[in-house]
PDB file of N, CA and C in Angstrom:
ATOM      1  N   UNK A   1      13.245  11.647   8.036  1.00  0.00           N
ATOM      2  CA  UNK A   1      12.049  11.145   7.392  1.00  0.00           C
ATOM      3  C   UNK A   1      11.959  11.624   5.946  1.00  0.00           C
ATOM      4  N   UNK A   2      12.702  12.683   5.783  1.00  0.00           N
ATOM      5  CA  UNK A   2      12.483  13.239   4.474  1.00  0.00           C
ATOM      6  C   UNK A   2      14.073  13.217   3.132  1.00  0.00           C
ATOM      7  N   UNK A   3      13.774  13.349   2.068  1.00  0.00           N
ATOM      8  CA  UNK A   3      12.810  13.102   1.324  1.00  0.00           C
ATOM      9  C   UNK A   3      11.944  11.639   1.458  1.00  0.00           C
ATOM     10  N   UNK A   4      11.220  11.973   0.917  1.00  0.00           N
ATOM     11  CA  UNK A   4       9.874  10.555   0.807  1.00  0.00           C
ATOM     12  C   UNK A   4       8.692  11.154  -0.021  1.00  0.00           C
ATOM     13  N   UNK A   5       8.622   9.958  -0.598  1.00  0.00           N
ATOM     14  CA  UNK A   5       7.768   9.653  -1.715  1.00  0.00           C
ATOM     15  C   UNK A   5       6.501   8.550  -1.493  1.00  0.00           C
ATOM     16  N   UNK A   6       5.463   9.487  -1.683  1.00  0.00           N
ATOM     17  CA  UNK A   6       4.155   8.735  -1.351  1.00  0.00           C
ATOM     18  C   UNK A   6       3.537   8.257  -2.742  1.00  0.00           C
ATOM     19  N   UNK A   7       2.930   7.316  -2.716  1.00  0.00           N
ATOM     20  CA  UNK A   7       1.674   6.634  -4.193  1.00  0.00           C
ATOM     21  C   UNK A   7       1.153   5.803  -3.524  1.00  0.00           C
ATOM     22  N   UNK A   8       0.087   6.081  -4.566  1.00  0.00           N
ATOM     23  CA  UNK A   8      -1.410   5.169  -4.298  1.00  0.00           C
ATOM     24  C   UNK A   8      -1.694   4.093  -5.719  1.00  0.00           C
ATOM     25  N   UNK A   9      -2.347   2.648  -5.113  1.00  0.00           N
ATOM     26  CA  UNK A   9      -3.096   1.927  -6.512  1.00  0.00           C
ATOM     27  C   UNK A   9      -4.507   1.564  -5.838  1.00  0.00           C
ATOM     28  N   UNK A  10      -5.241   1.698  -6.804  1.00  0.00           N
ATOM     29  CA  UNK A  10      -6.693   1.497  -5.968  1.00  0.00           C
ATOM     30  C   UNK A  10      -7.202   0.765  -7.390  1.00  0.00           C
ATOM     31  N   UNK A  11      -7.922  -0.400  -6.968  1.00  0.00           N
ATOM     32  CA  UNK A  11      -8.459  -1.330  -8.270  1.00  0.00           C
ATOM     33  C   UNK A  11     -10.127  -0.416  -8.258  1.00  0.00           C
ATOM     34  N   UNK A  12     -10.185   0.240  -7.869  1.00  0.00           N
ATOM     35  CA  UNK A  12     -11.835   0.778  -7.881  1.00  0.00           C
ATOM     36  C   UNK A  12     -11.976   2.666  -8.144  1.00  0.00           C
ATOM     37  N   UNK A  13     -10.829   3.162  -7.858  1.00  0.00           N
ATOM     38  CA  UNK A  13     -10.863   4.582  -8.151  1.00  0.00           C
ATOM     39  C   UNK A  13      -9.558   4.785  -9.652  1.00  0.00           C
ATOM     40  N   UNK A  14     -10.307   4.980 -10.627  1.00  0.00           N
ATOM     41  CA  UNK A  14      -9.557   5.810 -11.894  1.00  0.00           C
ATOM     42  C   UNK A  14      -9.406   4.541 -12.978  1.00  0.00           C
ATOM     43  N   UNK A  15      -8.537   4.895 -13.991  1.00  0.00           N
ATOM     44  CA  UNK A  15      -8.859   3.884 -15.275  1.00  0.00           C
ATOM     45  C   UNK A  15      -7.608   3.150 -15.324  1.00  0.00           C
ATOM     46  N   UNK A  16      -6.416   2.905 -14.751  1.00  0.00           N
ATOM     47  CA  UNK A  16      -5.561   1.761 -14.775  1.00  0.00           C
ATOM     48  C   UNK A  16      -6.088   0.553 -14.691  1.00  0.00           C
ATOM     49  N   UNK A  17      -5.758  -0.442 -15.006  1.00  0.00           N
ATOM     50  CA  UNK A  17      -5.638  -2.015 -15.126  1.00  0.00           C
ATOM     51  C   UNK A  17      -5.092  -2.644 -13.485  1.00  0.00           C
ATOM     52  N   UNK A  18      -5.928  -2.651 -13.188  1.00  0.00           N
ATOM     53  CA  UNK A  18      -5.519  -3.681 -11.667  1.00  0.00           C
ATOM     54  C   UNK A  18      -5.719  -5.210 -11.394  1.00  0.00           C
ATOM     55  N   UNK A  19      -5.234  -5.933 -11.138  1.00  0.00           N
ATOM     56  CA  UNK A  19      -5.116  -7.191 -11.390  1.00  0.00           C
ATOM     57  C   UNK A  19      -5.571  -7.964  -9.566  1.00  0.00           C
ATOM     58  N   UNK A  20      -6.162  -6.586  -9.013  1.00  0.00           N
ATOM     59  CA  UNK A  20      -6.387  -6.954  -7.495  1.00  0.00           C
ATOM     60  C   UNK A  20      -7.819  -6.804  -7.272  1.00  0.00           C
ATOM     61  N   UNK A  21      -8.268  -6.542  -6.489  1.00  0.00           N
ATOM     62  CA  UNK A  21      -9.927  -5.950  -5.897  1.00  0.00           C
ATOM     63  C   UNK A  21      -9.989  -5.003  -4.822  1.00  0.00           C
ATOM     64  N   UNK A  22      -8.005  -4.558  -4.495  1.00  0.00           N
ATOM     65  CA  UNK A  22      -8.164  -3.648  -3.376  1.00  0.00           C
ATOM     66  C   UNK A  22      -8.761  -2.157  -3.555  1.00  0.00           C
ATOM     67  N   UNK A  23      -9.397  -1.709  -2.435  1.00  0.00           N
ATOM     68  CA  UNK A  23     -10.251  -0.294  -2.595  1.00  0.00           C
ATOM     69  C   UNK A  23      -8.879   0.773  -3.111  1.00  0.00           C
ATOM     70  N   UNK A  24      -7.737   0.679  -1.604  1.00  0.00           N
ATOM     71  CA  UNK A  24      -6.817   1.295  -1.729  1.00  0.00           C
ATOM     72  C   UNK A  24      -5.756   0.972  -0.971  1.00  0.00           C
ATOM     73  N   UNK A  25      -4.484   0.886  -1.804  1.00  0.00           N
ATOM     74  CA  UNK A  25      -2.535   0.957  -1.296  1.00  0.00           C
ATOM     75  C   UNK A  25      -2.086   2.028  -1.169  1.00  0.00           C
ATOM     76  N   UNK A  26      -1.651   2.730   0.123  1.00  0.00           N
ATOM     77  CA  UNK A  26      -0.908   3.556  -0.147  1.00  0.00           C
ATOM     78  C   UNK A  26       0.543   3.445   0.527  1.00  0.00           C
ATOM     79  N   UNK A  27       1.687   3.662  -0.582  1.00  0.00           N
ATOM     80  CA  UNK A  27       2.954   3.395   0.107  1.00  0.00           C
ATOM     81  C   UNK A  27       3.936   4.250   0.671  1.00  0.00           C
ATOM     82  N   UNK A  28       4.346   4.787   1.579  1.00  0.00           N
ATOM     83  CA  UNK A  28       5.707   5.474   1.930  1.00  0.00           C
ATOM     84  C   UNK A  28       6.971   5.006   1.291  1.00  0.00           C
ATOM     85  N   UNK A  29       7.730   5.525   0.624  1.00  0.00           N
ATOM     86  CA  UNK A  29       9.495   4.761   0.613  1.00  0.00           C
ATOM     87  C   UNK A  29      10.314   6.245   0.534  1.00  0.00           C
ATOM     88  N   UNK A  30      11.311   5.747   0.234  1.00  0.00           N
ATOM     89  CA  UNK A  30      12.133   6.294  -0.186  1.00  0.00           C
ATOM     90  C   UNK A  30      12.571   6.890  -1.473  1.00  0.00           C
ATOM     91  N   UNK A  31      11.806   6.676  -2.529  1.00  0.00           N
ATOM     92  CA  UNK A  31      11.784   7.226  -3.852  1.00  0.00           C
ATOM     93  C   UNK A  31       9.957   6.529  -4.780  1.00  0.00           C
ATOM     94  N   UNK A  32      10.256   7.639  -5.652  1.00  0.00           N
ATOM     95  CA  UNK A  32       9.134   7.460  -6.414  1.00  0.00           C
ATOM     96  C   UNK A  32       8.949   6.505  -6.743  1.00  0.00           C
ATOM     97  N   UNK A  33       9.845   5.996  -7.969  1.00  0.00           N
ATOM     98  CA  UNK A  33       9.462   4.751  -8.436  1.00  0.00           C
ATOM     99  C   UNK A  33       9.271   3.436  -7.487  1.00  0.00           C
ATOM    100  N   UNK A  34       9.773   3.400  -6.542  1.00  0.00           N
ATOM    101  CA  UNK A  34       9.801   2.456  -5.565  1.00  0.00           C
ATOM    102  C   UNK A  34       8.407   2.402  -4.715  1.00  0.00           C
ATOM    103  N   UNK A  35       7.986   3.478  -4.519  1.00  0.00           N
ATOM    104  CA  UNK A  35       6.795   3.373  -4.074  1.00  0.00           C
ATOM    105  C   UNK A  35       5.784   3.285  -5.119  1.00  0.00           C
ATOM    106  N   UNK A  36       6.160   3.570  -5.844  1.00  0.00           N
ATOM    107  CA  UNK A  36       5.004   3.503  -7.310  1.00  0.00           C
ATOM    108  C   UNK A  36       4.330   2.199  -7.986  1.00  0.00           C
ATOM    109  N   UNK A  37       5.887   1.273  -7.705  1.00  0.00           N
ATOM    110  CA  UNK A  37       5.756  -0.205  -8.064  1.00  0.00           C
ATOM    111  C   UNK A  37       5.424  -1.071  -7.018  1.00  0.00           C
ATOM    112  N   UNK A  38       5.384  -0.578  -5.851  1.00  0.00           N
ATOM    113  CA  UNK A  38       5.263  -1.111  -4.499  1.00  0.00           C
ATOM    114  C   UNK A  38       3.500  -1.246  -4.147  1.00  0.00           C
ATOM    115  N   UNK A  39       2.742   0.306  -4.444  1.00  0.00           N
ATOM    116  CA  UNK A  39       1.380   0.473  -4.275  1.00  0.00           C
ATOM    117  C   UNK A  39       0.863  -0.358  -5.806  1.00  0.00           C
ATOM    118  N   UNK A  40       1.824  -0.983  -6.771  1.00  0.00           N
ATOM    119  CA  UNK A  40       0.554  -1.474  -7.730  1.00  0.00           C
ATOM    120  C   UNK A  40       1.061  -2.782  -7.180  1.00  0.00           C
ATOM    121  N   UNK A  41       2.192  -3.467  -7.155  1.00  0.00           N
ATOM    122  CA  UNK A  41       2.329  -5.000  -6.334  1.00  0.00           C
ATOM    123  C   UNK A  41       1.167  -5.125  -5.613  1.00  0.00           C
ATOM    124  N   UNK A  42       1.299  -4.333  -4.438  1.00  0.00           N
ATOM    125  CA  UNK A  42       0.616  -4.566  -3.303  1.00  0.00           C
ATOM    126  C   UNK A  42      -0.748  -4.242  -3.565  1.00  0.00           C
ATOM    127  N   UNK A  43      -1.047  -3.634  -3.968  1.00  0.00           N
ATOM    128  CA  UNK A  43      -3.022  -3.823  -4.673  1.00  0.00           C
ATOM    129  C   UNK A  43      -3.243  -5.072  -5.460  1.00  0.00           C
ATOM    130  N   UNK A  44      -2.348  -5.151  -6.239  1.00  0.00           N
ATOM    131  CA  UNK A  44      -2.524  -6.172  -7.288  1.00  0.00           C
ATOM    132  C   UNK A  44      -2.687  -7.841  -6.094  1.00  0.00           C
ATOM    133  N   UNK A  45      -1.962  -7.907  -4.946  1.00  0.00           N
ATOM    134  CA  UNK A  45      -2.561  -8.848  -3.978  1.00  0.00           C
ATOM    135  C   UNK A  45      -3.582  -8.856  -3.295  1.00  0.00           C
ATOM    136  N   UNK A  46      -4.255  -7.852  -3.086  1.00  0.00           N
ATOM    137  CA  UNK A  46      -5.103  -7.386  -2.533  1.00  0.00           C
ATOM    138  C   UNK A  46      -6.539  -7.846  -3.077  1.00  0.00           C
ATOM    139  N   UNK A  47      -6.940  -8.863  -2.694  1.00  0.00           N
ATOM    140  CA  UNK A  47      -8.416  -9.277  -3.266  1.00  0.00           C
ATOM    141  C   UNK A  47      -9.397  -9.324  -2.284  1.00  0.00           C
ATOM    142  N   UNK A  48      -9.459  -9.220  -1.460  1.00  0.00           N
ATOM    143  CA  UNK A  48     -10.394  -9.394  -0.134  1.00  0.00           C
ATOM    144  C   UNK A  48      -9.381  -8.641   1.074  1.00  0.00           C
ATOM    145  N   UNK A  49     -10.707  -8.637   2.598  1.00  0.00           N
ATOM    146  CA  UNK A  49      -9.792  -8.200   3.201  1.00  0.00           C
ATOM    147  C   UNK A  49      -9.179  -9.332   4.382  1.00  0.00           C
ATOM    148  N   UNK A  50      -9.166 -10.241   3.379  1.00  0.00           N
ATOM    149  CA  UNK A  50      -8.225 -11.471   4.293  1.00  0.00           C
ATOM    150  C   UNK A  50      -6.907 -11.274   3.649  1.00  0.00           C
ATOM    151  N   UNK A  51      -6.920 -10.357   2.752  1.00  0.00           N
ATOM    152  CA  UNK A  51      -5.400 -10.149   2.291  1.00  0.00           C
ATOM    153  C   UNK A  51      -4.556  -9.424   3.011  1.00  0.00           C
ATOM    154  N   UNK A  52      -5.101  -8.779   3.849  1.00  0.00           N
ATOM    155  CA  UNK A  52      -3.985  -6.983   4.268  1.00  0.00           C
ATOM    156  C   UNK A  52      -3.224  -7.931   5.217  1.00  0.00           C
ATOM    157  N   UNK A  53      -3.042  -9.057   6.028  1.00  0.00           N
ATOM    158  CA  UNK A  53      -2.206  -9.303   6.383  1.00  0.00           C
ATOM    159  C   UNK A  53      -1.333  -9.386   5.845  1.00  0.00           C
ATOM    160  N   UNK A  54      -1.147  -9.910   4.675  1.00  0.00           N
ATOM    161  CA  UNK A  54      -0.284 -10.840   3.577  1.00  0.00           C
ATOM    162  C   UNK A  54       0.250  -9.123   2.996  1.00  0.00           C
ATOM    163  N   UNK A  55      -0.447  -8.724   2.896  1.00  0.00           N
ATOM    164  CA  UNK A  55       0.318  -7.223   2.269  1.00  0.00           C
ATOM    165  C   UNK A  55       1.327  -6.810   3.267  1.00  0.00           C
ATOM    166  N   UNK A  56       0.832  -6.580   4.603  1.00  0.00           N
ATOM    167  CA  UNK A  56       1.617  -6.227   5.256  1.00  0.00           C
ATOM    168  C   UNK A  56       2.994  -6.688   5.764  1.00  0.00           C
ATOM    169  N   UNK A  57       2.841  -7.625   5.473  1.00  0.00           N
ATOM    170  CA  UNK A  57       3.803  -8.705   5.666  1.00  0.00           C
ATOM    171  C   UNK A  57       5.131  -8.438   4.409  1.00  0.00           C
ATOM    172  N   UNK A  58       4.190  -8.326   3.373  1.00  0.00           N
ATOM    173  CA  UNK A  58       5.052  -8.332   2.268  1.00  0.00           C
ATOM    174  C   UNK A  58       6.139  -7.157   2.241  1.00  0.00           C
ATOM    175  N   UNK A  59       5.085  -6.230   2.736  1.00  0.00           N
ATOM    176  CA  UNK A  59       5.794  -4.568   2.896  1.00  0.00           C
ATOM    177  C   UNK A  59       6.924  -4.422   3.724  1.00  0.00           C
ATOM    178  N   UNK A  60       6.928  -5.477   4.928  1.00  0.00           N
ATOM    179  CA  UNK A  60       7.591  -5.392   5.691  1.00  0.00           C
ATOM    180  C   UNK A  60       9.277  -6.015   5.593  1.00  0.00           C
ATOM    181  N   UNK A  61       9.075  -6.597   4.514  1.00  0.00           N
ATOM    182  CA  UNK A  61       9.855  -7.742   3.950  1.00  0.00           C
ATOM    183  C   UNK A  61      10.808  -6.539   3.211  1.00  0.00           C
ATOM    184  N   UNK A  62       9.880  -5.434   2.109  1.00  0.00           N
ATOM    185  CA  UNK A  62      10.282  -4.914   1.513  1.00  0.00           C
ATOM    186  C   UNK A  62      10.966  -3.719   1.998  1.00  0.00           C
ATOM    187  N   UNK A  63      10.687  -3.121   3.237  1.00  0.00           N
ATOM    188  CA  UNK A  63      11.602  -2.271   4.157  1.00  0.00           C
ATOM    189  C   UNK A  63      12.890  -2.720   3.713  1.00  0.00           C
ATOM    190  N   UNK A  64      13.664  -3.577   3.725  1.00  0.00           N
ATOM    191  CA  UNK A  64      14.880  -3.519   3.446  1.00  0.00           C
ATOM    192  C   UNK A  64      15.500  -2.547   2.385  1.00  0.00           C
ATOM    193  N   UNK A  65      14.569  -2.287   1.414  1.00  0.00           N
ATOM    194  CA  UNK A  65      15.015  -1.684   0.097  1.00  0.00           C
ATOM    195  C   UNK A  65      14.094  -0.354  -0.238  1.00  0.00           C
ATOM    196  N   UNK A  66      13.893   0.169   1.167  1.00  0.00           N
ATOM    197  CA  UNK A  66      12.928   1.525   1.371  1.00  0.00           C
ATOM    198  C   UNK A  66      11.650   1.552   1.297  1.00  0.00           C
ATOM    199  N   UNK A  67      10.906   0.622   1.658  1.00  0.00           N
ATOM    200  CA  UNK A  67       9.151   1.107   1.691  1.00  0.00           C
ATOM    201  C   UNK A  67       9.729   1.707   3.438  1.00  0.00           C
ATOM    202  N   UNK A  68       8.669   2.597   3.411  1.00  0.00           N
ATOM    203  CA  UNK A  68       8.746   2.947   5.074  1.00  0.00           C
ATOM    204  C   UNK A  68       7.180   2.725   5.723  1.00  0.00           C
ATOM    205  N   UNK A  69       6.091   2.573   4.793  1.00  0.00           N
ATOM    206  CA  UNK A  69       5.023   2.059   5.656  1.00  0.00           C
ATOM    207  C   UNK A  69       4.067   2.157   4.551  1.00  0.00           C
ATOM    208  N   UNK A  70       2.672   1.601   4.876  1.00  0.00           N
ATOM    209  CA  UNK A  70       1.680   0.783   4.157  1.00  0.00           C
ATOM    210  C   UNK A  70       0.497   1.311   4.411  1.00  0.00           C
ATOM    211  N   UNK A  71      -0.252   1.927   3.825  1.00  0.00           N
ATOM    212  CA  UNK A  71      -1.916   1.580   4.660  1.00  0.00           C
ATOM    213  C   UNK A  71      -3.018   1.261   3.534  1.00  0.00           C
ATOM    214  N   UNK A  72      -3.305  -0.269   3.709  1.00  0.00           N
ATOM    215  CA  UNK A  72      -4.508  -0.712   3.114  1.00  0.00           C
ATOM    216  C   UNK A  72      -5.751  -0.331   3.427  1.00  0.00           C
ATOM    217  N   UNK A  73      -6.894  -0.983   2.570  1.00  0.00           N
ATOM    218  CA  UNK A  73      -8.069  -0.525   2.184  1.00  0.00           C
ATOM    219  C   UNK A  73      -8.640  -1.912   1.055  1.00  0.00           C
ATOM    220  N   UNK A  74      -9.941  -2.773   1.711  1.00  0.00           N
ATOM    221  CA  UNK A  74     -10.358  -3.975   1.221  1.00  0.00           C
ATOM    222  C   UNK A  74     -11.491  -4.250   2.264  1.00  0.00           C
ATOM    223  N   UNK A  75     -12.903  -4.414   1.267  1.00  0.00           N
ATOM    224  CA  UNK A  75     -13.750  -4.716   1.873  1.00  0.00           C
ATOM    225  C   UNK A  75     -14.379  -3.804   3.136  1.00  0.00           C
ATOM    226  N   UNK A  76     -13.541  -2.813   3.469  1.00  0.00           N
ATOM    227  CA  UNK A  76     -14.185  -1.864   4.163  1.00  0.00           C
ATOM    228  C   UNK A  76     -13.470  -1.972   5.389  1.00  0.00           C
ATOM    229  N   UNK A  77     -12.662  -3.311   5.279  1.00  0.00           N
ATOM    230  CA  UNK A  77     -11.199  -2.901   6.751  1.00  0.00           C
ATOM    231  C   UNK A  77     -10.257  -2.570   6.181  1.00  0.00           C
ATOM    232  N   UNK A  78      -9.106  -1.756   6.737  1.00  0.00           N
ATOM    233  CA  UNK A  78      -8.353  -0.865   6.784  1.00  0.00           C
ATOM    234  C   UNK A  78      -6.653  -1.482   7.989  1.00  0.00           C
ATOM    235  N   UNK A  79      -5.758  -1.821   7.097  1.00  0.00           N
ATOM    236  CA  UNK A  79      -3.986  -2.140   7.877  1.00  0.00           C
ATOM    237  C   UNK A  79      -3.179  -1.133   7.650  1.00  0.00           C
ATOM    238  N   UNK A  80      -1.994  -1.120   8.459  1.00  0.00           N
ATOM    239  CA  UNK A  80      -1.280   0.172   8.204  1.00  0.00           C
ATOM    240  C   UNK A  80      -0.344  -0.338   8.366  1.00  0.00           C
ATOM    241  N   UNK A  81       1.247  -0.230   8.565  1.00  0.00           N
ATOM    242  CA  UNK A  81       2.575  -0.716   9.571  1.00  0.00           C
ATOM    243  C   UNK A  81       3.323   0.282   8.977  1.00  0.00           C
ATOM    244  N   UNK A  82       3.940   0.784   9.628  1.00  0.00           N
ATOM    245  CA  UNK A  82       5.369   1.087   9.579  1.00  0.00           C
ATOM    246  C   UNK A  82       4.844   3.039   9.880  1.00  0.00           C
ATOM    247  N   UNK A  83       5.407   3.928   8.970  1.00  0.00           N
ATOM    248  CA  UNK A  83       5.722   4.839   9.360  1.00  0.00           C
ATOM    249  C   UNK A  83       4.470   5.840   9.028  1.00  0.00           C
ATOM    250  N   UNK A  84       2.967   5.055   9.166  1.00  0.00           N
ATOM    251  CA  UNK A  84       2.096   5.469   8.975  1.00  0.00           C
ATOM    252  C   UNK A  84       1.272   6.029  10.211  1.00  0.00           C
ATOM    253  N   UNK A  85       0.591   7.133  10.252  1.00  0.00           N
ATOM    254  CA  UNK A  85       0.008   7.738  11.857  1.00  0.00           C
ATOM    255  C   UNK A  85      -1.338   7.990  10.973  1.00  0.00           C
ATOM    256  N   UNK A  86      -2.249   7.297  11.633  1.00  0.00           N
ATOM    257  CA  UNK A  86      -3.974   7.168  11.432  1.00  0.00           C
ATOM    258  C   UNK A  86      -4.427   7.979  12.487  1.00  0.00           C
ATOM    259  N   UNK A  87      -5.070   8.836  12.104  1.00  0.00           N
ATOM    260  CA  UNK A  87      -6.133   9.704  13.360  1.00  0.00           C
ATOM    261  C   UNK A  87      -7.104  10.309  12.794  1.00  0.00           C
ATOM    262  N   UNK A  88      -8.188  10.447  13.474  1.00  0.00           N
ATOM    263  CA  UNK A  88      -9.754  10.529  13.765  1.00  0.00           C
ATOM    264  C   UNK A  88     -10.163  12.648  13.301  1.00  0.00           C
ATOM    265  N   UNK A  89     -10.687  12.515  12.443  1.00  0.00           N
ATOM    266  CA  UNK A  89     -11.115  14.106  12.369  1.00  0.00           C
ATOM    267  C   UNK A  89     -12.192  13.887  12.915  1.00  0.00           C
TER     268      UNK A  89
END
């Protein structure tokens, strides 16, 4: 599992330019930059939360070339896939 490289793009938290409306992307891969360009793609689709399918989908596509998993944030629902573990504090 390791090394791995995590990033986030969120069109609503901090002062970058987002071209999406997602709350928050966060990506797993295999290297920085890859996940770096991966969480602003994938926000930047992110306009509602009729999108996180379509993200997920996309992510999954992109496994070939090291994302290892996804977890969105839009409208207040929440997708995940791949090598992501969600649990309850």
């Amino acid at each position: 599992m390791f090394p791995l490289s995590v990033c986030s793009s969120s069109s609503t938290i901090g002062h970058s330019l987002s071209l999406g409306r997602g709350e928050l992307v966060t990506v797993l891969a295999d290297g920085g930059a890859l996940a770096d360009a991966a969480a602003t793609a994938l926000c930047n689709m992110l306009n509602s939360e009729r999108d996180l399918d379509r993200v997920l989908e996309t992510a999954q596509v992109w496994a070939e070339h090291g994302v290892r998993g996804v977890f969105a944030q839009a409208g207040g629902k929440i997708a995940a896939w791949g090598a992501v573990e969600l649990v309850t504090i």
